[in-house]
N, C-alpha and C. Protein backbone atom coordinates (compact mmCIF):
# COMPACT_ATOMS: atom_id res chain seq x y z
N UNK A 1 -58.18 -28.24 -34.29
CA UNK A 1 -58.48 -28.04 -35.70
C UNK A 1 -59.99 -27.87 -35.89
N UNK A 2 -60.58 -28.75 -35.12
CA UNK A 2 -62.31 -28.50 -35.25
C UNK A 2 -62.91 -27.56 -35.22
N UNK A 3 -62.09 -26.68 -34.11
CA UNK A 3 -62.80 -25.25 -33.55
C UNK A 3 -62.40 -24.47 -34.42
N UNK A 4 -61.19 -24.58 -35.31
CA UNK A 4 -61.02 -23.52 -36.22
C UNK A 4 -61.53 -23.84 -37.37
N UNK A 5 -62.54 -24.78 -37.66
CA UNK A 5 -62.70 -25.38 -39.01
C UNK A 5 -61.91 -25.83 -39.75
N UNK A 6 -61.03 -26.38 -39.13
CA UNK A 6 -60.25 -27.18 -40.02
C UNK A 6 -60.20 -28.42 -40.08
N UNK A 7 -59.77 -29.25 -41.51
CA UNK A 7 -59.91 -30.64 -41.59
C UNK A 7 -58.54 -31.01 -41.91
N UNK A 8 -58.15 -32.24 -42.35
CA UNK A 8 -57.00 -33.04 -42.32
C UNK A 8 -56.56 -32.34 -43.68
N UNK A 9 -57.36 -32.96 -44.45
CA UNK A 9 -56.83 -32.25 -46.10
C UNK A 9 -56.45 -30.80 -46.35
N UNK A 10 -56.88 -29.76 -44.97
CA UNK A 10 -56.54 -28.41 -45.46
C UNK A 10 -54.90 -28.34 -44.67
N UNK A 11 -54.46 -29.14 -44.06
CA UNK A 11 -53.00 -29.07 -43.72
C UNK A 11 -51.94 -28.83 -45.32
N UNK A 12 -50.84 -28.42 -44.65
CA UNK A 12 -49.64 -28.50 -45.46
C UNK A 12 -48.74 -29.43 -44.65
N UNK A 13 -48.61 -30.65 -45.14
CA UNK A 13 -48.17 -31.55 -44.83
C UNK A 13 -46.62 -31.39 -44.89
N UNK A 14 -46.39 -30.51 -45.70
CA UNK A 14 -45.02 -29.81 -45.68
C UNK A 14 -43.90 -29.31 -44.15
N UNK A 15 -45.11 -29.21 -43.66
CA UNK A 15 -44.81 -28.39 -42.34
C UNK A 15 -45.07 -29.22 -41.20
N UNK A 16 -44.65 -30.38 -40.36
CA UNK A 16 -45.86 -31.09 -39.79
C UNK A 16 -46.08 -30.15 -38.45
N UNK A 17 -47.79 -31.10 -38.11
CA UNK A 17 -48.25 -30.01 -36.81
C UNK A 17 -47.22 -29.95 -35.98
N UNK A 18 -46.95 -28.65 -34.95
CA UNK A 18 -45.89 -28.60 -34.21
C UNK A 18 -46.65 -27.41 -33.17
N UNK A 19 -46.12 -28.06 -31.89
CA UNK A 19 -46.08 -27.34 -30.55
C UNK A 19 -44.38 -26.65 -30.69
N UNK A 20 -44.22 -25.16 -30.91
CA UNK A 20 -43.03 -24.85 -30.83
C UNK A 20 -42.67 -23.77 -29.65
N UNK A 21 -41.83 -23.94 -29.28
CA UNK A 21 -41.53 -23.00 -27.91
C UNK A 21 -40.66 -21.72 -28.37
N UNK A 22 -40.80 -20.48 -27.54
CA UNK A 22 -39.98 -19.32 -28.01
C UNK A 22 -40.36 -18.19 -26.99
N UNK A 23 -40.05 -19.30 -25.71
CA UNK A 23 -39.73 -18.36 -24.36
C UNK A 23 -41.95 -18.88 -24.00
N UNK A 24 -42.75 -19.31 -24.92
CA UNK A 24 -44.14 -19.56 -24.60
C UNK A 24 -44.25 -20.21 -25.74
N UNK A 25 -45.47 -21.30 -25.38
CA UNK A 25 -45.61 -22.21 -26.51
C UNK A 25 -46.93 -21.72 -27.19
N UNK A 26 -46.40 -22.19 -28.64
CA UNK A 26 -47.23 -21.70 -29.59
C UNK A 26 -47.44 -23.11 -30.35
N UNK A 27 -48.82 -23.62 -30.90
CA UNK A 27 -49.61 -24.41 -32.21
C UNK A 27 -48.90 -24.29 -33.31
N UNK A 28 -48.63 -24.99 -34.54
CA UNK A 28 -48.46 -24.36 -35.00
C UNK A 28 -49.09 -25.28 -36.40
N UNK A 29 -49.91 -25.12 -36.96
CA UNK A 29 -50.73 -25.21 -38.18
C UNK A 29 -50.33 -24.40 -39.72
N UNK A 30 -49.89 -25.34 -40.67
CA UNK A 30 -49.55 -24.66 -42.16
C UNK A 30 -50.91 -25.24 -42.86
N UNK A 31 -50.92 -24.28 -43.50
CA UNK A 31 -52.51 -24.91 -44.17
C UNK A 31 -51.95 -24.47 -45.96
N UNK A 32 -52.69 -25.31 -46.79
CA UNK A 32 -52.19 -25.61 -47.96
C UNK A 32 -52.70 -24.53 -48.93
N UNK A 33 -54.06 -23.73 -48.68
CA UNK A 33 -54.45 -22.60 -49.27
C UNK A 33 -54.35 -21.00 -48.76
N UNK A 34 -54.06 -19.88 -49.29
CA UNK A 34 -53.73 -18.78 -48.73
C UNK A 34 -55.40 -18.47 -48.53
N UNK A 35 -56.27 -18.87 -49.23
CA UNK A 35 -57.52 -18.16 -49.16
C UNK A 35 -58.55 -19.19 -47.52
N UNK A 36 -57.92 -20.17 -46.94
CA UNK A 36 -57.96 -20.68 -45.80
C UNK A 36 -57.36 -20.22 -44.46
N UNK A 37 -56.32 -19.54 -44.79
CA UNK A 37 -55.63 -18.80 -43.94
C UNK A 37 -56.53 -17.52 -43.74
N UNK A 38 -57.04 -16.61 -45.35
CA UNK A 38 -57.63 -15.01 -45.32
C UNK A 38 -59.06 -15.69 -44.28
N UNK A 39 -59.30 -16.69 -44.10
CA UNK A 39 -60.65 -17.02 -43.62
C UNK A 39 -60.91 -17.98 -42.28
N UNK A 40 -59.68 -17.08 -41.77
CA UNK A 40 -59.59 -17.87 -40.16
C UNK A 40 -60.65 -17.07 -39.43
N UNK A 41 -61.55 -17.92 -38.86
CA UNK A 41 -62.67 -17.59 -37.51
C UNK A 41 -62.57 -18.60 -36.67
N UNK A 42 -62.90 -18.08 -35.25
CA UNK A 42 -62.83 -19.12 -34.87
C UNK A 42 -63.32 -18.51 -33.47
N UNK A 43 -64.60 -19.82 -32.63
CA UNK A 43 -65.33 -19.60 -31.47
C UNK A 43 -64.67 -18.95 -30.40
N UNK A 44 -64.64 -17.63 -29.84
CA UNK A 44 -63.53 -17.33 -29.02
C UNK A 44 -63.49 -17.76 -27.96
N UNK A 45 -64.50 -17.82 -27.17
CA UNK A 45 -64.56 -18.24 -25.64
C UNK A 45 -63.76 -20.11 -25.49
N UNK A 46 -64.36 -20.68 -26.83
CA UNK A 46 -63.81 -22.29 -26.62
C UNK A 46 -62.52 -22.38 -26.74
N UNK A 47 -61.95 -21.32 -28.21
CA UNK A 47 -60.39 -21.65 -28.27
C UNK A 47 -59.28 -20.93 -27.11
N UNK A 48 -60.68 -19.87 -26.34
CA UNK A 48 -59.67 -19.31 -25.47
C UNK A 48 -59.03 -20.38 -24.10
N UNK A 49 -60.54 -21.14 -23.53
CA UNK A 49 -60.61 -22.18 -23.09
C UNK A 49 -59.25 -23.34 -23.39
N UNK A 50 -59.78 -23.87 -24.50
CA UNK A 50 -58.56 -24.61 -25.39
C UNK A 50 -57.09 -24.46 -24.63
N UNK A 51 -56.66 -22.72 -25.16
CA UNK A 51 -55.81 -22.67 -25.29
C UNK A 51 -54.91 -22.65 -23.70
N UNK A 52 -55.83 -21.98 -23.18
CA UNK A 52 -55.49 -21.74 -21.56
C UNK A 52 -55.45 -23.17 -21.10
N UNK A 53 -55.76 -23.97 -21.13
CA UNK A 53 -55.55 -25.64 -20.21
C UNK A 53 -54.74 -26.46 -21.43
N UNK A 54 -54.05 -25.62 -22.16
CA UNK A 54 -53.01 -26.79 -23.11
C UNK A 54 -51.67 -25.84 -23.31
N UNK A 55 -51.75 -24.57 -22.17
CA UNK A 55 -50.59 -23.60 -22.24
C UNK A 55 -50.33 -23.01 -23.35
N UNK A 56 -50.84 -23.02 -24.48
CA UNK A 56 -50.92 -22.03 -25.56
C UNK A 56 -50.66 -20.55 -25.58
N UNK A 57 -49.74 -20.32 -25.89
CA UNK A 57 -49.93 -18.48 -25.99
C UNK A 57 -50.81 -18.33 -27.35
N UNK A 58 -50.25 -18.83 -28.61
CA UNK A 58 -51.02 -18.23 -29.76
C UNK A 58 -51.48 -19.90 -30.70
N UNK A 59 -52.15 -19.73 -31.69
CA UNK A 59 -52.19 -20.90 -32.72
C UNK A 59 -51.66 -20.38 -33.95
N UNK A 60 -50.52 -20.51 -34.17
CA UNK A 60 -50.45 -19.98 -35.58
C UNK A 60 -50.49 -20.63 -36.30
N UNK A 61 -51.06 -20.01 -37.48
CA UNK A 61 -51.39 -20.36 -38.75
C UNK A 61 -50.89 -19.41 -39.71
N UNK A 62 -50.46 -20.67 -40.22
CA UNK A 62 -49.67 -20.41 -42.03
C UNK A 62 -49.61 -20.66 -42.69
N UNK A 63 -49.37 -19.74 -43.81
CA UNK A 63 -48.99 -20.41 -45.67
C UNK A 63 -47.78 -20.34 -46.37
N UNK A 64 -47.07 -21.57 -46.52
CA UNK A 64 -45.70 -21.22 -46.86
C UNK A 64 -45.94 -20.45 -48.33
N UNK A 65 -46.06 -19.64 -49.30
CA UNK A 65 -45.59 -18.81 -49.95
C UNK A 65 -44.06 -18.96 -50.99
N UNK A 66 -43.34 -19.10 -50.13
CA UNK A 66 -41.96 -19.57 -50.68
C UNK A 66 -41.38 -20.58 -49.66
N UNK A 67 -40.11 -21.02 -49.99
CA UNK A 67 -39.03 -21.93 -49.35
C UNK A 67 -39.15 -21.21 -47.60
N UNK A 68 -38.78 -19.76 -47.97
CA UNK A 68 -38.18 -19.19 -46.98
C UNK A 68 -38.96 -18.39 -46.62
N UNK A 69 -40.59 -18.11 -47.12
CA UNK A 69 -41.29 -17.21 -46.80
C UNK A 69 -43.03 -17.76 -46.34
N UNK A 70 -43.02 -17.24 -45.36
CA UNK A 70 -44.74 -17.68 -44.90
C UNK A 70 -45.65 -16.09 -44.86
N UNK A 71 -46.88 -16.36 -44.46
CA UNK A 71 -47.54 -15.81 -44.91
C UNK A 71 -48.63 -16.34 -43.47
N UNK A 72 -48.81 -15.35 -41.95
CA UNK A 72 -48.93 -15.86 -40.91
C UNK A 72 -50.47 -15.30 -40.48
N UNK A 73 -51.18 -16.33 -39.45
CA UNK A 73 -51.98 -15.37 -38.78
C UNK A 73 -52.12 -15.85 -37.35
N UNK A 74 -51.97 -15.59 -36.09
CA UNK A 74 -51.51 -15.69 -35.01
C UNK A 74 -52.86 -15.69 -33.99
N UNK A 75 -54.09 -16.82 -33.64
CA UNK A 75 -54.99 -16.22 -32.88
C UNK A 75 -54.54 -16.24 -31.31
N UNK A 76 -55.24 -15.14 -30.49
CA UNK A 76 -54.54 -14.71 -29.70
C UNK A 76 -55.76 -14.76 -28.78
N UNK A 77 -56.24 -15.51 -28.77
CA UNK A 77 -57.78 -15.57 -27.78
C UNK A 77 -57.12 -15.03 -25.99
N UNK A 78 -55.65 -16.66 -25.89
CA UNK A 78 -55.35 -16.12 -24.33
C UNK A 78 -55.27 -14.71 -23.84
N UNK A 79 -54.93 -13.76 -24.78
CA UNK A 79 -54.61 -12.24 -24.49
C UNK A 79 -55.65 -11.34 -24.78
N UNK A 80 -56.89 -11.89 -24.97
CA UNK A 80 -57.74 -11.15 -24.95
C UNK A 80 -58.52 -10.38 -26.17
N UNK A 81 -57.71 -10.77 -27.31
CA UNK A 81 -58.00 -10.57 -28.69
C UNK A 81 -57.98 -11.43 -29.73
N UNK A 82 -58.70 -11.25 -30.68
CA UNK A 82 -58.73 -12.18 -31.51
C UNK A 82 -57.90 -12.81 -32.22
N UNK A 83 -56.81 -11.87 -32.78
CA UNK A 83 -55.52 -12.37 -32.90
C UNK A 83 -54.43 -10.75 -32.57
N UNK A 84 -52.94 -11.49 -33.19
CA UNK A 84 -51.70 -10.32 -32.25
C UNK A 84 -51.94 -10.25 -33.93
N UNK A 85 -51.11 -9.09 -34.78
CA UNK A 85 -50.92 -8.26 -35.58
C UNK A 85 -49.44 -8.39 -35.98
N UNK A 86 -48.70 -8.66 -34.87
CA UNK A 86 -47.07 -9.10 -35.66
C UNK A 86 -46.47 -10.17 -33.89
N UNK A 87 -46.30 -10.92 -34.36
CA UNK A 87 -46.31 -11.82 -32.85
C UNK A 87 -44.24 -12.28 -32.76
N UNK A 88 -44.00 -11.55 -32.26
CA UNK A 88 -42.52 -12.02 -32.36
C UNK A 88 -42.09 -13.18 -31.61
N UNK A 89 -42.27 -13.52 -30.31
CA UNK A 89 -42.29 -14.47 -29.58
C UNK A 89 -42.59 -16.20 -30.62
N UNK A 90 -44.28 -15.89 -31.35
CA UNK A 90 -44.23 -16.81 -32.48
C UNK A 90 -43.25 -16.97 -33.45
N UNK A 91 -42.97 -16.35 -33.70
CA UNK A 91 -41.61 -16.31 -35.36
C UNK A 91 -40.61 -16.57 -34.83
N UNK A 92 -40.21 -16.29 -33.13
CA UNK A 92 -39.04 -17.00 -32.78
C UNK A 92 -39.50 -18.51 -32.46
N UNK A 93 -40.14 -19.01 -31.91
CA UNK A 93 -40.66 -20.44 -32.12
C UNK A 93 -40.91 -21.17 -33.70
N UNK A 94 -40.89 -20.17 -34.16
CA UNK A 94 -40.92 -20.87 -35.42
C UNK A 94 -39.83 -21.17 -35.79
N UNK A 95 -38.70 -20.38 -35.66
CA UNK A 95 -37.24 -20.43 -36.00
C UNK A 95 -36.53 -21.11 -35.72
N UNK A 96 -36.83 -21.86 -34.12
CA UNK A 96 -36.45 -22.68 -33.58
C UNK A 96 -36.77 -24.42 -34.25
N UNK A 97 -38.13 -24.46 -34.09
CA UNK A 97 -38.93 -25.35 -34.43
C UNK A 97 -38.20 -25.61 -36.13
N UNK A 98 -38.21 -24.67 -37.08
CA UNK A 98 -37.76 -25.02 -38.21
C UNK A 98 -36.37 -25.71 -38.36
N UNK A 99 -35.35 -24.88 -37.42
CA UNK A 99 -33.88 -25.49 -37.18
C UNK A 99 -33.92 -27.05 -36.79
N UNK A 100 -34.98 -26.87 -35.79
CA UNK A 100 -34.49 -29.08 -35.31
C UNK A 100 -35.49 -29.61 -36.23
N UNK A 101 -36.15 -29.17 -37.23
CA UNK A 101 -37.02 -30.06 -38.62
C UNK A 101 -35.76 -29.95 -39.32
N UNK A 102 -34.48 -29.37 -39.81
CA UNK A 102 -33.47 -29.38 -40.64
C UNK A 102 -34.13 -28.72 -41.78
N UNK A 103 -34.87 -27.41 -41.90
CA UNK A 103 -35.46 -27.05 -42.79
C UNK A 103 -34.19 -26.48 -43.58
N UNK A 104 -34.84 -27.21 -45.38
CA UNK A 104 -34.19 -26.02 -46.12
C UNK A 104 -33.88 -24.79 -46.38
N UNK A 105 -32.34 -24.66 -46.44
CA UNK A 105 -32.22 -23.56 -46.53
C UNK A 105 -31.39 -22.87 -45.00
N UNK A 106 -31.82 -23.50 -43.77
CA UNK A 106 -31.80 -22.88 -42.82
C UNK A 106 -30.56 -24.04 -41.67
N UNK A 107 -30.31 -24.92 -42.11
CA UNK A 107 -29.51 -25.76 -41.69
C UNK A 107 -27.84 -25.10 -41.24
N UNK A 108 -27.22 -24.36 -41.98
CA UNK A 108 -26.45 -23.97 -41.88
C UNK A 108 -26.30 -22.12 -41.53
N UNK A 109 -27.33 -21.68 -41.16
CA UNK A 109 -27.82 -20.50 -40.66
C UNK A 109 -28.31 -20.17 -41.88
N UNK A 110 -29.24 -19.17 -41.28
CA UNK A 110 -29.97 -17.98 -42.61
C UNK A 110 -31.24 -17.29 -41.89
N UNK A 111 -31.91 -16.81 -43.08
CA UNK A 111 -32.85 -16.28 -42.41
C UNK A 111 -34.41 -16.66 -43.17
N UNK A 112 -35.92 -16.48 -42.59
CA UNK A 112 -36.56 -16.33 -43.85
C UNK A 112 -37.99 -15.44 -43.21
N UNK A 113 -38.57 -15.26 -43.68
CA UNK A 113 -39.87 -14.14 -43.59
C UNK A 113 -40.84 -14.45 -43.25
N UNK A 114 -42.18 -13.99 -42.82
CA UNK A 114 -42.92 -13.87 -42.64
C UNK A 114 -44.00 -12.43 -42.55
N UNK A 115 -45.17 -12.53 -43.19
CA UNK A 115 -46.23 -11.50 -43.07
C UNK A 115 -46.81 -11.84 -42.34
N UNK A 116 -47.21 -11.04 -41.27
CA UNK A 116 -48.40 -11.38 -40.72
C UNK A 116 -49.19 -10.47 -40.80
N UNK A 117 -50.42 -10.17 -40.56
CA UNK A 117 -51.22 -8.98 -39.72
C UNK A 117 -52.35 -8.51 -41.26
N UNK A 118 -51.69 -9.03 -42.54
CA UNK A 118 -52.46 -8.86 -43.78
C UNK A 118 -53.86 -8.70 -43.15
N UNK A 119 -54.29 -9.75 -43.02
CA UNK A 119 -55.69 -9.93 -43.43
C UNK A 119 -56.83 -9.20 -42.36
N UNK A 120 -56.23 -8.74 -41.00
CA UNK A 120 -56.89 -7.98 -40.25
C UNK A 120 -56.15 -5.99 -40.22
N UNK A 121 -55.55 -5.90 -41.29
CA UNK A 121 -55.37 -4.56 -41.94
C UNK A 121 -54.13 -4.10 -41.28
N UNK A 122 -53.52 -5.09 -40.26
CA UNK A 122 -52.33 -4.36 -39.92
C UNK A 122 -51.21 -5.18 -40.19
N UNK A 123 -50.74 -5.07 -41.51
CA UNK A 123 -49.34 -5.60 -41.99
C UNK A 123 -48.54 -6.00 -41.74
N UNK A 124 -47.55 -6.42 -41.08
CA UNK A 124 -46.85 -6.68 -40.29
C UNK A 124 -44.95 -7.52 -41.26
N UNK A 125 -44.24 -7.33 -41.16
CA UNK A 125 -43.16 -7.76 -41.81
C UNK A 125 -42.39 -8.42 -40.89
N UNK A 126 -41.78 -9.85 -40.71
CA UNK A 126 -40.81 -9.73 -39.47
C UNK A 126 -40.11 -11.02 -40.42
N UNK A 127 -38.30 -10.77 -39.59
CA UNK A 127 -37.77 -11.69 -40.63
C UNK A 127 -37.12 -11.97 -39.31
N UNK A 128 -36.37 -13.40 -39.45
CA UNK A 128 -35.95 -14.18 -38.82
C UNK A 128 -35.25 -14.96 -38.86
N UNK A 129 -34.03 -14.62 -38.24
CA UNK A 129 -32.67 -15.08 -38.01
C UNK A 129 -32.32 -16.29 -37.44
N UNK A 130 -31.67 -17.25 -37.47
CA UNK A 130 -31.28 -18.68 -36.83
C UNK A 130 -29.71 -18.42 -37.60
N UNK A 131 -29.01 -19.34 -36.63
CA UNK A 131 -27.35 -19.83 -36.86
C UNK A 131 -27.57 -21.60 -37.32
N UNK A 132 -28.86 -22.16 -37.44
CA UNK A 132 -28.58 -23.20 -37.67
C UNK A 132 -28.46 -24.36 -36.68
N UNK A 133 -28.13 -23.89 -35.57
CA UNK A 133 -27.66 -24.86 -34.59
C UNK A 133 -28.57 -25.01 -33.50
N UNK A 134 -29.32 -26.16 -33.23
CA UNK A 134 -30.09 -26.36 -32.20
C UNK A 134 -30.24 -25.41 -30.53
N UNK A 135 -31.06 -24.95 -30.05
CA UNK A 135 -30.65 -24.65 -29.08
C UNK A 135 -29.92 -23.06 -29.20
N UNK A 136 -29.74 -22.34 -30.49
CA UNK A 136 -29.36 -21.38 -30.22
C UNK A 136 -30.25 -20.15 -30.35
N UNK A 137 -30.07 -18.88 -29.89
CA UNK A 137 -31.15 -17.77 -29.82
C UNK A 137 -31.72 -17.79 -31.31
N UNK A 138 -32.94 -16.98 -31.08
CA UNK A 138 -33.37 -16.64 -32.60
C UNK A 138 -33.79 -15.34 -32.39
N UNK A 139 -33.07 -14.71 -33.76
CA UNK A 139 -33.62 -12.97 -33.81
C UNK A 139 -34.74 -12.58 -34.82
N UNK A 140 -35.30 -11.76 -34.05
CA UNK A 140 -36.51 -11.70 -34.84
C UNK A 140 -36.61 -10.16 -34.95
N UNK A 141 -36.71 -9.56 -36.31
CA UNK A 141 -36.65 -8.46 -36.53
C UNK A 141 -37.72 -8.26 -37.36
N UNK A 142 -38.23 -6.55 -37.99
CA UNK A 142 -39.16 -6.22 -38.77
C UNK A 142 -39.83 -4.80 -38.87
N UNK A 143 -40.49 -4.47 -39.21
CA UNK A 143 -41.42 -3.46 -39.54
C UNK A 143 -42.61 -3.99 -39.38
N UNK A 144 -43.23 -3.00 -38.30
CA UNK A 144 -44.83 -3.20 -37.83
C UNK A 144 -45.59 -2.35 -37.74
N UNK A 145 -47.04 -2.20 -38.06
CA UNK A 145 -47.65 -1.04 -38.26
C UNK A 145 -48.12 -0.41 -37.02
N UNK A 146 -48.26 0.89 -36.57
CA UNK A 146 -48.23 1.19 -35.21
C UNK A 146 -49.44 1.55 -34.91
N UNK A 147 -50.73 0.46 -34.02
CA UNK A 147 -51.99 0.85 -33.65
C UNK A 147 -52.38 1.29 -32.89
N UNK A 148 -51.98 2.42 -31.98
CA UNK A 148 -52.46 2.94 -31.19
C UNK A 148 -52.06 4.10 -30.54
């Protein structure tokens, strides 16, 4: 949290911190303002460091938005960039991770959303499927903007 500037009070306590897995483990940080999220920086060489000796693929960071909808930004130091633009691997860890919290809404299967990629200009839409039941796949679908 230090390296990204973050403090205790900018959490969303809603969400607690979570290491979530989805085939690679991902951080996973909800923060309580959207304009904390538009203003993620963060030292690259340390969090890349960080992330590489604590097995990290990404740190995501989010703003829940709605029940069923977040609002994501994914730094991606291990891979060589600052952050990924639509991170599917994350949103399936999230899906997972949300199912064994018994999140609303999602207990008995469903689905719910996520943006990512806003704030570094590449948009990103991906929605995400769970059955509800511990332990089972998660689909992760969407529309992504195509850079290259």
């Amino acid at each position: 949290m230090e390296l990204l500037g973050l403090a205790g009070e900018q959490i969303d306590t809603r969400l607690p911190l979570l290491r979530a897995h989805g085939g690679v483990d991902h951080a996973v940080l909800a923060l309580r303002d959207r304009e904390q999220l538009a203003a993620m920086r963060y030292p690259f060489q340390p969090v890349k460091e960080l992330m590489a000796s604590a097995g990290l693929t990404t740190v995501s960071l989010l703003h829940l938005t709605g029940p069923l909808r977040f609002t994501s930004r994914n730094a991606f130091a291990v891979g060589g960039v600052v952050e990924d633009p639509a991170t599917g691997a994350a949103a399936a860890a999230l899906g997972g991770a949300l199912v064994d919290l018994g999140w609303p809404g999602l207990a008995g299967g469903g689905r719910f959303d996520i943006r990512q990629g806003e704030d570094m200009g590449a948009p990103s839409d991906l929605t995400v499927t769970v059955s509800g039941r511990q332990g089972d796949p998660v689909l992760v679908s969407g529309a992504v903007r195509k850079i290259g």
